[in-house]
C-alpha atoms as a PDB file:
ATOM      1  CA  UNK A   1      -1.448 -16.205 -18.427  1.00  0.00           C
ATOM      2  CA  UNK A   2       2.167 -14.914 -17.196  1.00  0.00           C
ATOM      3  CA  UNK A   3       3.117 -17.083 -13.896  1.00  0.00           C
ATOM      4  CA  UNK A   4       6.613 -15.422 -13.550  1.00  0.00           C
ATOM      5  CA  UNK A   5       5.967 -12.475 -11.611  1.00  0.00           C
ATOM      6  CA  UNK A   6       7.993  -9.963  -9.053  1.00  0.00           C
ATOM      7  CA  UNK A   7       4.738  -9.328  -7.254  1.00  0.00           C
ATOM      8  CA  UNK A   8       1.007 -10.349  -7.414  1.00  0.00           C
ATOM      9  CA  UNK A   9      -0.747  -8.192  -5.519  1.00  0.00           C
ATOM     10  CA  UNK A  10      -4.507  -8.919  -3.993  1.00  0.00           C
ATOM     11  CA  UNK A  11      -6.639  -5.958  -3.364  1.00  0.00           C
ATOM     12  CA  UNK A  12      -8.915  -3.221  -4.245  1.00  0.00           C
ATOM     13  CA  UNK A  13      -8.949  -1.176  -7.319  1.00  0.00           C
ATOM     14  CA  UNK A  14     -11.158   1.544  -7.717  1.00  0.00           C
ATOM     15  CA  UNK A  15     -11.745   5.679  -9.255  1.00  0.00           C
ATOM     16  CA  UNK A  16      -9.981   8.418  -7.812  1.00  0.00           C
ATOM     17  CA  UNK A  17     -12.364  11.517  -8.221  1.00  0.00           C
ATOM     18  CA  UNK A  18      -9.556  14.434  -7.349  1.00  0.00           C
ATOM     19  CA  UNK A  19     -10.607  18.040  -6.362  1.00  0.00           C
ATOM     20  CA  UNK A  20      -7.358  20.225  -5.212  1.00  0.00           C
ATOM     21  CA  UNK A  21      -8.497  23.575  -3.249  1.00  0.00           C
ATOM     22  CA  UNK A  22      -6.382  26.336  -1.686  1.00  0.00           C
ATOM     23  CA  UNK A  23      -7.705  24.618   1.778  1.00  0.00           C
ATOM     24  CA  UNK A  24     -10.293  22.358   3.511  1.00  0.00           C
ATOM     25  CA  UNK A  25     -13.401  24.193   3.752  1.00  0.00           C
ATOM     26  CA  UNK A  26     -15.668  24.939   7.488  1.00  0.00           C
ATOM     27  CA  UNK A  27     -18.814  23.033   7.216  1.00  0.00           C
ATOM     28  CA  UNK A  28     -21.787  24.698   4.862  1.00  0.00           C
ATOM     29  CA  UNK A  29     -18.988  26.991   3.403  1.00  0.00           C
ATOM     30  CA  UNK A  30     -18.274  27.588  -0.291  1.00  0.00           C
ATOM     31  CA  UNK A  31     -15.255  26.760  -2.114  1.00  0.00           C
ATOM     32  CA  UNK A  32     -13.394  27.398  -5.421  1.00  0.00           C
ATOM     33  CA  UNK A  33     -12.191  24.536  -7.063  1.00  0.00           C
ATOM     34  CA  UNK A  34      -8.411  24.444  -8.487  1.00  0.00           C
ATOM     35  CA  UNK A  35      -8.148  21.539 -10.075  1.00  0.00           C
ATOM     36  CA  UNK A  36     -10.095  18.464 -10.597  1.00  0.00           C
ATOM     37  CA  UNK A  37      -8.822  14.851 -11.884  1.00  0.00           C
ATOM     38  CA  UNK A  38      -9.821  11.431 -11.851  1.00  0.00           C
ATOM     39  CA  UNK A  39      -7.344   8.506 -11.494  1.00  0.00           C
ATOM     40  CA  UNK A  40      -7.149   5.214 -11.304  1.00  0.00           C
ATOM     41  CA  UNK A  41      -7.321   4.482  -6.992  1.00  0.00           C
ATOM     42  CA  UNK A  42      -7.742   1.529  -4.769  1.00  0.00           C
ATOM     43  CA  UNK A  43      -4.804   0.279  -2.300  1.00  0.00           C
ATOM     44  CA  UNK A  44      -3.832  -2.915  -4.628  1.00  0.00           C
ATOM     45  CA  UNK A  45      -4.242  -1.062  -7.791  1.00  0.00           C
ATOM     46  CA  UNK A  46      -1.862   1.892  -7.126  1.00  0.00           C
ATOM     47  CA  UNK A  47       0.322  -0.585  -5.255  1.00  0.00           C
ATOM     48  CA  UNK A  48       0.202  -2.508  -8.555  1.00  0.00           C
ATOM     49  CA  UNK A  49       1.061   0.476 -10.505  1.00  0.00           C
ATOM     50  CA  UNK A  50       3.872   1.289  -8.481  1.00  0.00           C
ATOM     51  CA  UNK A  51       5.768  -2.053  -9.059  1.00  0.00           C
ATOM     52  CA  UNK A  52       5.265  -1.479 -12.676  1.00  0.00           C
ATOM     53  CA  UNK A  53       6.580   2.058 -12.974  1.00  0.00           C
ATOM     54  CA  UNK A  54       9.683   0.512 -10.844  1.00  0.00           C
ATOM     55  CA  UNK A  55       9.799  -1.919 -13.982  1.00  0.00           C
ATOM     56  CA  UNK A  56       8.855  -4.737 -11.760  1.00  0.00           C
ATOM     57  CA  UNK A  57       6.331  -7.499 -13.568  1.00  0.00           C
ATOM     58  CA  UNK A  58       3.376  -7.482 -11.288  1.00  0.00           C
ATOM     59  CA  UNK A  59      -0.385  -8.885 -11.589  1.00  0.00           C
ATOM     60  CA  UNK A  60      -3.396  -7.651  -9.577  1.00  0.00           C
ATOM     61  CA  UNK A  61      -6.041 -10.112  -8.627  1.00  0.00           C
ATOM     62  CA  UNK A  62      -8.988  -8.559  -7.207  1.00  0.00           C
ATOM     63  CA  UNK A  63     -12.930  -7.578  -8.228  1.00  0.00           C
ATOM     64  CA  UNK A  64     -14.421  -5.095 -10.038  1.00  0.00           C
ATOM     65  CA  UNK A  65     -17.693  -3.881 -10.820  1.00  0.00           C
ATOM     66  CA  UNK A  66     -19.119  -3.955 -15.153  1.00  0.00           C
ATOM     67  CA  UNK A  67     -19.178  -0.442 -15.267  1.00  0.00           C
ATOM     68  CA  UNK A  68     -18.064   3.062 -16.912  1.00  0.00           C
ATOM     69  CA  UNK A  69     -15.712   3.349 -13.255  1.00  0.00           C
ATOM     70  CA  UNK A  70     -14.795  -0.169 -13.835  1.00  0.00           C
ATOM     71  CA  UNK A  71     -13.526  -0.080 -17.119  1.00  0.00           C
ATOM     72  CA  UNK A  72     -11.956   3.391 -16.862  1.00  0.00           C
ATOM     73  CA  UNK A  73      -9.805   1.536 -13.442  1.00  0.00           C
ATOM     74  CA  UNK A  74      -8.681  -1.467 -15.482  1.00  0.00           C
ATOM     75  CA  UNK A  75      -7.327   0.666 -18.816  1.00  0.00           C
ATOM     76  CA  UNK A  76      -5.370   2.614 -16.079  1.00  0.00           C
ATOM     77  CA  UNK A  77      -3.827  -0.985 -14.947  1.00  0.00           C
ATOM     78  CA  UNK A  78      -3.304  -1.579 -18.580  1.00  0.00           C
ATOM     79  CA  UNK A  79      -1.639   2.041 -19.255  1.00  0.00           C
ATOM     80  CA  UNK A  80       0.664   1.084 -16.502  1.00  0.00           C
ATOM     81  CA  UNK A  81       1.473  -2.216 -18.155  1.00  0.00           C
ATOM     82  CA  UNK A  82      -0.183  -3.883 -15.024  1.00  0.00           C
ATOM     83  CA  UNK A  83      -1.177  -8.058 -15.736  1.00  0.00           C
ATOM     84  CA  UNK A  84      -5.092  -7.686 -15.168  1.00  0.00           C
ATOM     85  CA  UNK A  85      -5.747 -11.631 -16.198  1.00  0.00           C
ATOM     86  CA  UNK A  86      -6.740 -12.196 -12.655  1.00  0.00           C
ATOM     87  CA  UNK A  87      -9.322  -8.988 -12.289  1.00  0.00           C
ATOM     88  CA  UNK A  88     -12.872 -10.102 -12.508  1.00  0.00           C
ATOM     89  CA  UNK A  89     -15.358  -7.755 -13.990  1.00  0.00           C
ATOM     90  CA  UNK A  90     -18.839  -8.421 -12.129  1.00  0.00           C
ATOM     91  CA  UNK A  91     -22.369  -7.121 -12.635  1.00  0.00           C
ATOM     92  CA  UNK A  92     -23.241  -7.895  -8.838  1.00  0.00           C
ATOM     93  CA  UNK A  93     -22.535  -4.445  -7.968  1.00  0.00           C
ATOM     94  CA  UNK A  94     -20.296  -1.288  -9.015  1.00  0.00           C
ATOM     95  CA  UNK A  95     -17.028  -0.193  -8.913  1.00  0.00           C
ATOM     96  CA  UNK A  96     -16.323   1.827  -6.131  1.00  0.00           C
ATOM     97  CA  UNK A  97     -15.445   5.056  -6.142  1.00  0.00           C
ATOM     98  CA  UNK A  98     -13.749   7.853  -3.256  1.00  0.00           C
ATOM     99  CA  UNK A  99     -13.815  11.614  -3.551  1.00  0.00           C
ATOM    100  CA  UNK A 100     -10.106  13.045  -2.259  1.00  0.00           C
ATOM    101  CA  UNK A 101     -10.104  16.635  -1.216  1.00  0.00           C
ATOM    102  CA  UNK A 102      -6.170  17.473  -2.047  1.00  0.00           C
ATOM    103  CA  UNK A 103      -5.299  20.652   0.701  1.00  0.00           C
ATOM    104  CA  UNK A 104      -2.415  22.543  -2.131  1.00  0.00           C
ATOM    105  CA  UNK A 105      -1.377  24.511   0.562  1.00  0.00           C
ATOM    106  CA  UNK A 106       0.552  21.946   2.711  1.00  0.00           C
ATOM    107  CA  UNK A 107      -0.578  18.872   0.725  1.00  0.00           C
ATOM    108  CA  UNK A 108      -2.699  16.865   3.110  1.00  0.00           C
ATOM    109  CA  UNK A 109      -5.426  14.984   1.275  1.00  0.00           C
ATOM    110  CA  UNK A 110      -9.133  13.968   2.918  1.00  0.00           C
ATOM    111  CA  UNK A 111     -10.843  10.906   1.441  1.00  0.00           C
ATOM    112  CA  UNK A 112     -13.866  10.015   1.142  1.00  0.00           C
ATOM    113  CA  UNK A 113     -14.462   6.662   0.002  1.00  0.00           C
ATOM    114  CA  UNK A 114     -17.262   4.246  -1.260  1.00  0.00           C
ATOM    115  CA  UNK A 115     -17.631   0.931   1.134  1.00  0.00           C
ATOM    116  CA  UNK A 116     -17.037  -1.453  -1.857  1.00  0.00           C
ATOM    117  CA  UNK A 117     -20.369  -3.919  -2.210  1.00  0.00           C
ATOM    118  CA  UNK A 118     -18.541  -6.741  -4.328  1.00  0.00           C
ATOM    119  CA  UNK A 119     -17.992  -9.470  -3.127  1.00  0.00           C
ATOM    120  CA  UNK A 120     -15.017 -11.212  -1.352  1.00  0.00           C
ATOM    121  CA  UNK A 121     -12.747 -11.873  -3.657  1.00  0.00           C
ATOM    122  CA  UNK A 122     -11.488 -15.603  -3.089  1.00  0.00           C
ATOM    123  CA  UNK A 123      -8.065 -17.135  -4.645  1.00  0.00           C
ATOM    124  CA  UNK A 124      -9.679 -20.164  -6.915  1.00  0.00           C
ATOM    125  CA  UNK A 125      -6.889 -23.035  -8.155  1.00  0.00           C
ATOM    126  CA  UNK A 126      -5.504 -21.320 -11.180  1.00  0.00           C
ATOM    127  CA  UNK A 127      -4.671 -18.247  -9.483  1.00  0.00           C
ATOM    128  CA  UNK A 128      -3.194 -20.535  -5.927  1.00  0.00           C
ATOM    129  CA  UNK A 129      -0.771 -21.848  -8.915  1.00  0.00           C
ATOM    130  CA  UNK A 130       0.099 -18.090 -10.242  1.00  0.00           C
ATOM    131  CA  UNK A 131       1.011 -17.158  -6.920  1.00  0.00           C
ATOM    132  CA  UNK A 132       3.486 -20.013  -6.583  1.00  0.00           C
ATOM    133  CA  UNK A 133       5.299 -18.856  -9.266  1.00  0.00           C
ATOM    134  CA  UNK A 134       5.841 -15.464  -7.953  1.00  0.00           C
ATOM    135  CA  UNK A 135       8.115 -13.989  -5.833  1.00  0.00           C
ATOM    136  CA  UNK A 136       5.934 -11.801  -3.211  1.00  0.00           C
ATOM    137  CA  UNK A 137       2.325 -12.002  -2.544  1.00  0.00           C
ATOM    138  CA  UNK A 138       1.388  -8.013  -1.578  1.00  0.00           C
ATOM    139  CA  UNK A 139      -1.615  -7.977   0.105  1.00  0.00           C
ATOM    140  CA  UNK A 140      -3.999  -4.824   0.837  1.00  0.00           C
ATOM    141  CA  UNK A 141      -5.499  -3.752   3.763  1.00  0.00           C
ATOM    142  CA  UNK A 142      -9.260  -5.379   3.203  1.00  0.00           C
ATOM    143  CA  UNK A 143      -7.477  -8.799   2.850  1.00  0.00           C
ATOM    144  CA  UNK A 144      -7.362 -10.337   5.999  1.00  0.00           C
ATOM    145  CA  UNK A 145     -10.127 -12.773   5.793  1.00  0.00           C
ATOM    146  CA  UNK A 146      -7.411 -14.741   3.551  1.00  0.00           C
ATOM    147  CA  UNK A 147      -4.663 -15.090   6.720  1.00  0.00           C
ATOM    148  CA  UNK A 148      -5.020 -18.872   6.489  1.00  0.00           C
ATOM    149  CA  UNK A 149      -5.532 -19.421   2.685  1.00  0.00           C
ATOM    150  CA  UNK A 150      -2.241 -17.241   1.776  1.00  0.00           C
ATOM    151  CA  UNK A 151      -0.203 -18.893   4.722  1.00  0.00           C
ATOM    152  CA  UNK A 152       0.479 -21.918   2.945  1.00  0.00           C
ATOM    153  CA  UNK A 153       2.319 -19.609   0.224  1.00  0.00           C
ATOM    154  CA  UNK A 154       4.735 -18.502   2.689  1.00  0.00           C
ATOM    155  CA  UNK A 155       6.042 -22.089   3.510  1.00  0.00           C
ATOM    156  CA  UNK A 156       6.319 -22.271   0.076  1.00  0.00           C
ATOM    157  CA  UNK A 157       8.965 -19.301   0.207  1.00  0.00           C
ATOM    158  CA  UNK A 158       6.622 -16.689  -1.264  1.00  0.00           C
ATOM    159  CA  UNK A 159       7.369 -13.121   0.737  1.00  0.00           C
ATOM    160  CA  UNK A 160       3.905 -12.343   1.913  1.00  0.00           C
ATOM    161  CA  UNK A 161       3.422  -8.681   2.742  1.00  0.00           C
ATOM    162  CA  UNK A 162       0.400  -7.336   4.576  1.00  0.00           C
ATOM    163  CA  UNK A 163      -0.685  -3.828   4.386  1.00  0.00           C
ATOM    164  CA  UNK A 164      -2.769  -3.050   7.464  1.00  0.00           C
ATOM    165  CA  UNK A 165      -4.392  -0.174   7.891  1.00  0.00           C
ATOM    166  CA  UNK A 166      -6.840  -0.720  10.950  1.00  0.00           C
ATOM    167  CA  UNK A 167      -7.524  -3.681  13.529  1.00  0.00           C
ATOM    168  CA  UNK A 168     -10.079  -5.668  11.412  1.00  0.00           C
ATOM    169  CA  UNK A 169     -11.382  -9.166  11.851  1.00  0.00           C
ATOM    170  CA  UNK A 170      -9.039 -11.951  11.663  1.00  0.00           C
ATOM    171  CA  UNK A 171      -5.841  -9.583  11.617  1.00  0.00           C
ATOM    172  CA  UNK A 172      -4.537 -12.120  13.971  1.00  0.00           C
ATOM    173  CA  UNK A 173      -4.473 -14.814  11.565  1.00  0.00           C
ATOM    174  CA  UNK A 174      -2.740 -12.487   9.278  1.00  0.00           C
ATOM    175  CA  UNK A 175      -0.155 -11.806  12.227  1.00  0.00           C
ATOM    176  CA  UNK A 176       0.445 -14.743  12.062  1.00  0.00           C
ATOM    177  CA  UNK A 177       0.472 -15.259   8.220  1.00  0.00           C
ATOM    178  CA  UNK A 178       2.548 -12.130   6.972  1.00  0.00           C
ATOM    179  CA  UNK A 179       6.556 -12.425   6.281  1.00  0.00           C
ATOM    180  CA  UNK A 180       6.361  -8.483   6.519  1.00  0.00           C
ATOM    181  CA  UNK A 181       3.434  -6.954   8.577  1.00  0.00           C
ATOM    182  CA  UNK A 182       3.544  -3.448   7.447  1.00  0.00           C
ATOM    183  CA  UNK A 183       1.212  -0.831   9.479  1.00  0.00           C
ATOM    184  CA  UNK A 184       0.976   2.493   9.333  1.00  0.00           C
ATOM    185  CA  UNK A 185       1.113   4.190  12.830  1.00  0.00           C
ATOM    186  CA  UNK A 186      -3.070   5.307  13.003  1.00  0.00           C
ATOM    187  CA  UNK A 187      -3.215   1.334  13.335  1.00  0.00           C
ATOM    188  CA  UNK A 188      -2.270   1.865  16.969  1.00  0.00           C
ATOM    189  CA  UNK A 189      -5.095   4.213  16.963  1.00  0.00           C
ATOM    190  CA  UNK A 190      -7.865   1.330  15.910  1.00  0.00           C
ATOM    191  CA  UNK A 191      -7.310  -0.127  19.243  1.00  0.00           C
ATOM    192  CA  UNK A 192      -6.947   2.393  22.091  1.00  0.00           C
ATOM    193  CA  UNK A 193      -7.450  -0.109  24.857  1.00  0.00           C
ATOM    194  CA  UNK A 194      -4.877  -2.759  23.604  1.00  0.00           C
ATOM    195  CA  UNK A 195      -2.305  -0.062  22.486  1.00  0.00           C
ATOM    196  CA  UNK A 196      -2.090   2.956  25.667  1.00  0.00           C
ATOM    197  CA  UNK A 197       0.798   4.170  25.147  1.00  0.00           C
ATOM    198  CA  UNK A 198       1.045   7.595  23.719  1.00  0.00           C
ATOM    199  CA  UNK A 199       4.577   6.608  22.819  1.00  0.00           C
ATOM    200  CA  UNK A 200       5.058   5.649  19.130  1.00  0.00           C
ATOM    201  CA  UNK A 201       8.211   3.235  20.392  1.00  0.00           C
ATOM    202  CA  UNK A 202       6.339   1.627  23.303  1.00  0.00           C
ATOM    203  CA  UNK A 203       3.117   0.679  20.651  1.00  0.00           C
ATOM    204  CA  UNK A 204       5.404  -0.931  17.911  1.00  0.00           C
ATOM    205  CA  UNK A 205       7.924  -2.598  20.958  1.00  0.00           C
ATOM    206  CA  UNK A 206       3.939  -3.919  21.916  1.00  0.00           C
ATOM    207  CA  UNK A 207       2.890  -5.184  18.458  1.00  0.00           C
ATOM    208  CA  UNK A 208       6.373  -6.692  17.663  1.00  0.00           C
ATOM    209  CA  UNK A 209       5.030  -9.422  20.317  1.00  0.00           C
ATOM    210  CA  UNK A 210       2.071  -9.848  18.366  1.00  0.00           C
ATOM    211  CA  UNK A 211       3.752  -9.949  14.506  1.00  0.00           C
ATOM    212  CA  UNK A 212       5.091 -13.648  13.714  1.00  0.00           C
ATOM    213  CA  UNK A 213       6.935 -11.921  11.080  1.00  0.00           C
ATOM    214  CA  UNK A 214       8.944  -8.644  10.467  1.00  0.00           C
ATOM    215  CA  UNK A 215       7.143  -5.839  11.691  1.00  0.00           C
ATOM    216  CA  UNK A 216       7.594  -2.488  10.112  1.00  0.00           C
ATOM    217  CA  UNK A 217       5.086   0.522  11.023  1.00  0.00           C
ATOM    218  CA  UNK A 218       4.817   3.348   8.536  1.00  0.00           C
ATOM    219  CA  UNK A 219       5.018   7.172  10.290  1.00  0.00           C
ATOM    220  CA  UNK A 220       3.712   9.551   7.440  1.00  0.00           C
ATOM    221  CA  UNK A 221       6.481  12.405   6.647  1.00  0.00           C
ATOM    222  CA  UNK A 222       8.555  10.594   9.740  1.00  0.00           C
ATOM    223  CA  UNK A 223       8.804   7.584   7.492  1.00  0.00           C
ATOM    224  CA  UNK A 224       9.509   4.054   8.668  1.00  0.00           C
ATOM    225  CA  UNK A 225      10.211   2.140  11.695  1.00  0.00           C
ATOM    226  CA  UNK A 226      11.090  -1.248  11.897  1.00  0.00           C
ATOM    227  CA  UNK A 227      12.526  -3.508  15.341  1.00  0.00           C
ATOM    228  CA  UNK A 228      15.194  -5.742  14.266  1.00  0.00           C
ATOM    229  CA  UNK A 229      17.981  -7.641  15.823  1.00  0.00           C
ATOM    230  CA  UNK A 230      17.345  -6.027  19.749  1.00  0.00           C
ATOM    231  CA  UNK A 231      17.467  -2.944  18.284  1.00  0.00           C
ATOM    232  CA  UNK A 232      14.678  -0.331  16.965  1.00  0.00           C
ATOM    233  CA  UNK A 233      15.501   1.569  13.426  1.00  0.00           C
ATOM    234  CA  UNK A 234      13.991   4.604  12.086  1.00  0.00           C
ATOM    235  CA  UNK A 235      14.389   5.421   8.259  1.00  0.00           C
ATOM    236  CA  UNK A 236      13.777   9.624   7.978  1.00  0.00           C
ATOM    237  CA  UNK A 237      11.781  10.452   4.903  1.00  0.00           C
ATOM    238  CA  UNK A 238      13.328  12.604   2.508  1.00  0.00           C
ATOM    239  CA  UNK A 239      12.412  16.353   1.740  1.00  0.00           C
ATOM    240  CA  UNK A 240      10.461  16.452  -1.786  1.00  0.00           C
ATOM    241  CA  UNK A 241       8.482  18.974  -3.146  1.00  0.00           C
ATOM    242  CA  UNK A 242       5.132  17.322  -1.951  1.00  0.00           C
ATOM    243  CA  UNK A 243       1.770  18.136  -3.820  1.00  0.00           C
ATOM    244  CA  UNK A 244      -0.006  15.146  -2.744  1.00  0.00           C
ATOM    245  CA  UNK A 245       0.198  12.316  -0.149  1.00  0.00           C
ATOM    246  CA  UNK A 246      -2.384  10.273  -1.691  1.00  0.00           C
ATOM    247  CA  UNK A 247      -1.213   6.782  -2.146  1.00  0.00           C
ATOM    248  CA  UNK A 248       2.036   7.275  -0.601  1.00  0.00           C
ATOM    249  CA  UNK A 249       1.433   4.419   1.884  1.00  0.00           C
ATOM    250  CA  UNK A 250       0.473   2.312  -1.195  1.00  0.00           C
ATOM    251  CA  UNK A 251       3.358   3.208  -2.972  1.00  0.00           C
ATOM    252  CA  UNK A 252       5.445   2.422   0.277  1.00  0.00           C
ATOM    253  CA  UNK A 253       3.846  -1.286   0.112  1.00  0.00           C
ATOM    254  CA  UNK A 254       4.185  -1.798  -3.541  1.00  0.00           C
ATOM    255  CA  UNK A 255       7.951  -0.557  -3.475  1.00  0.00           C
ATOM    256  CA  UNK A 256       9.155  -3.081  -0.483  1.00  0.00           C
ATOM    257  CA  UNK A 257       7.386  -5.776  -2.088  1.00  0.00           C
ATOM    258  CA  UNK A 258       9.523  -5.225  -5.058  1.00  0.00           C
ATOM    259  CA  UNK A 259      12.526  -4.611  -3.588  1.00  0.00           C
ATOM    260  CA  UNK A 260      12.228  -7.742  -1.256  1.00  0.00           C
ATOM    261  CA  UNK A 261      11.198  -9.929  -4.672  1.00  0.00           C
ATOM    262  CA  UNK A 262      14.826  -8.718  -6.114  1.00  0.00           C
ATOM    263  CA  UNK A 263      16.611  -9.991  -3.319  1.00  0.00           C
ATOM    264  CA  UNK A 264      16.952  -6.270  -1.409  1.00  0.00           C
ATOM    265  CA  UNK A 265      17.794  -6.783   2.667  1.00  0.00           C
ATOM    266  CA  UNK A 266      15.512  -5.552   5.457  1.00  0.00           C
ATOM    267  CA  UNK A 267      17.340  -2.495   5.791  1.00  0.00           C
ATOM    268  CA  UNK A 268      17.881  -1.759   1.937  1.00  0.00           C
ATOM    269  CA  UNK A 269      14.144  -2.226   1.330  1.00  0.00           C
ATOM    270  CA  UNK A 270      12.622  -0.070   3.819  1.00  0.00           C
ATOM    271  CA  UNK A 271      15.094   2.543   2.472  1.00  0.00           C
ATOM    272  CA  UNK A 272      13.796   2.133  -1.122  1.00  0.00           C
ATOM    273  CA  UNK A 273       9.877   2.428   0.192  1.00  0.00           C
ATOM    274  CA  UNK A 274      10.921   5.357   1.552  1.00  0.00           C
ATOM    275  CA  UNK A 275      12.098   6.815  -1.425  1.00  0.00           C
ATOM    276  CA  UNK A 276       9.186   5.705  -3.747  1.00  0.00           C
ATOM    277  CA  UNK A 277       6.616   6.816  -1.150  1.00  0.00           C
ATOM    278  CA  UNK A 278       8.211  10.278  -0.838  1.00  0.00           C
ATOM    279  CA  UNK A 279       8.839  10.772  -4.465  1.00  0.00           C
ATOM    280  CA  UNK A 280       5.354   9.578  -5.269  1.00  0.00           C
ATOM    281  CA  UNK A 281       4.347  12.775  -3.234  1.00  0.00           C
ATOM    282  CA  UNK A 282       5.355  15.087  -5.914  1.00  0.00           C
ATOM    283  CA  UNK A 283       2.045  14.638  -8.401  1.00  0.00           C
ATOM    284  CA  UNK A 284      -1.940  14.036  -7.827  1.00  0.00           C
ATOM    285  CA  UNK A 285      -3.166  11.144  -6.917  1.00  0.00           C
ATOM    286  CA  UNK A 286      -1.197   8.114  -6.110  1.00  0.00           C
ATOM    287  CA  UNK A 287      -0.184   7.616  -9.398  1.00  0.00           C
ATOM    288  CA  UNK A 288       1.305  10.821 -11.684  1.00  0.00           C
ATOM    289  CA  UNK A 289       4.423  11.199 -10.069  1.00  0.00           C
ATOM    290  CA  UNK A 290       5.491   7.210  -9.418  1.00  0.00           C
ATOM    291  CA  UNK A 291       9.481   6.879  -9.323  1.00  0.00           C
ATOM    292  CA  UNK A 292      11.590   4.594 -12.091  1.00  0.00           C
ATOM    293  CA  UNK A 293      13.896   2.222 -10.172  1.00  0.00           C
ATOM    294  CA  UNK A 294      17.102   4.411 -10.352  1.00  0.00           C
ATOM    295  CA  UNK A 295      16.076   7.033  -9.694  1.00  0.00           C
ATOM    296  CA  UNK A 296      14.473   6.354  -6.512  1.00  0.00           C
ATOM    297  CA  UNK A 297      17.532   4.034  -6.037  1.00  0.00           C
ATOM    298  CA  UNK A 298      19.668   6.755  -5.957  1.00  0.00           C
ATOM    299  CA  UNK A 299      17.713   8.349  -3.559  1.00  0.00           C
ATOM    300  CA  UNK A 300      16.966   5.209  -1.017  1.00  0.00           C
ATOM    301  CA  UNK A 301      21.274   5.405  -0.956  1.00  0.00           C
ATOM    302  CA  UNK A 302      20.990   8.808   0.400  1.00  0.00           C
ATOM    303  CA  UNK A 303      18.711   7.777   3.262  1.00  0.00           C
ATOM    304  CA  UNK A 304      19.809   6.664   6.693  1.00  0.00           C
ATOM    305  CA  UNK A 305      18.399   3.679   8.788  1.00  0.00           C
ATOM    306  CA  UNK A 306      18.914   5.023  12.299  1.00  0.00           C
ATOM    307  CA  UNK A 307      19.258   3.129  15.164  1.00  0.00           C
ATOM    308  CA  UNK A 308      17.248   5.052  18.110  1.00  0.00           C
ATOM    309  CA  UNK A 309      16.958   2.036  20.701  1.00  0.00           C
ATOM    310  CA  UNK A 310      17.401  -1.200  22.266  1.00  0.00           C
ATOM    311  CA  UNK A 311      14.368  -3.722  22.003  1.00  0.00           C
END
């Protein structure tokens, strides 16, 4: 089993069933399909297969199901020379499975997605002593339940990064736990009556009370924001010739992780997430048009990191 690893990521892996359509349909309407595909999907696997394609030497730990979709997600890891020793194939339930209606017009995506019925996955001693060989611990969204296991790795000097998508149970404890506490904006969104403000600035000035760690918040096409040193930075994403967002907040994860595990400064790394996330935008699904490392290098050097305000 390889211990020396960039990244080892925990999460979800998944199939991607892809339909692309001139634009979302009204309700009980017909529609022509363009295009269909099916991909590898899941927030830790594409995150996973965006550290590879950066040529970073990740692992994915997580469950899935002893299936067709199961097997057809884990040669996809593989293809992407992804470390799947610490995937566990079960026959307690299936693989999971979303359906992602890709809008070719102005390249919004709608997912619908299978609640995944395996169970929790749960870090055993063999993989504890993987992870303390690695550099950064990405974790995905689904992964809070682990706040107070993983903690321990970060006082061991393991980056821990924290995808969050929604307020969940025990996102405290991972608050608490992350090195890098990475929402995207809708976050503010899961919890009206703690975060009022319609102003993007006010919510993440709010949360940055909350976050033991670094706090950056992810803004769609706006790209990043992240407080730091009294002051409040904004990173612009770049224009690309976007197909497809799917994934690109995966990618974004998968990308900082990286960059953070080869040494990369706050300001660097949110640059380079930026890039990858943007550029991953160019293909279907969250996984055909993934970046190499210099090229989106070159690109994160174009970028700006703005400072908008004091904190």
């Amino acid at each position: 089993m390889e211990k020396n690893l960039d990244v080892l990521v925990i999460g979800r892996n998944c199939v991607d069933y892809i339909a692309v359509i001139d634009r979302f349909p009204e309700e009980d309407q017909k529609m022509p399909l363009i295009e269909r595909r099916m991909e590898g999907g899941g927030q830790g696997g594409t995150s996973a297969c965006c550290v590879a394609g950066l040529g970073g030497k990740v692992a994915l730990a997580g469950n899935i199901g002893n299936d067709a979709d199961g097997r057809f997600a884990l040669q996809r890891l593989k293809d992407f020379h992804v470390n799947t020793d610490s995937v566990q194939i079960l026959d307690s339930a299936p693989t999971p499975v979303a359906y992602l209606l890709v809008n070719r017009t102005n390249a919004s995506r709608t997912i619908i997605y299978e609640s995944s019925r395996l169970p929790k996955f749960e870090i055993q001693p063999e993989l504890a002593e993987r992870i303390l060989h690695a550099k950064a611990l990405s974790l995905d969204p689904q992964t809070t339940y682990l706040a107070k296991v993983v903690k321990q790795f970060s006082t061991a000097g393991i980056r821990i990064v924290y995808d969050c998508e929604r307020w969940l149970d025990h996102v405290k404890d991972m608050m608490e736990a992350a090195d890098y506490f990475i929402p995207s904006s809708v976050f503010f969104k899961s919890k009206p009556k703690m975060f009022k403000s319609p102003s993007l600035q006010e919510n993440i000035l709010a949360l940055k009370q909350m976050v033991h760690g670094q706090l950056i918040v992810t803004h769609g096409a706006e790209g990043a924001f992240y407080p730091y040193q009294e002051r409040l930075y904004h990173v612009p994403a770049p224009l690309v010739a976007a197909l497809d967002t799917t994934g690109a907040g995966d990618n974004f994860h998968g990308a900082f992780a990286l960059a953070i595990s080869k040494g990369l400064d706050l300001h660097a790394a949110v640059k380079m997430a930026v890039a990858v996330a943007s550029l991953s935008c160019r293909g279907y699904g969250g996984r055909e048009a993934l970046p190499g490392w210099e090229e989106a290098h070159a690109l994160s050097r174009q970028l700006r990191d703005e400072s908008i305000s004091c904190v």
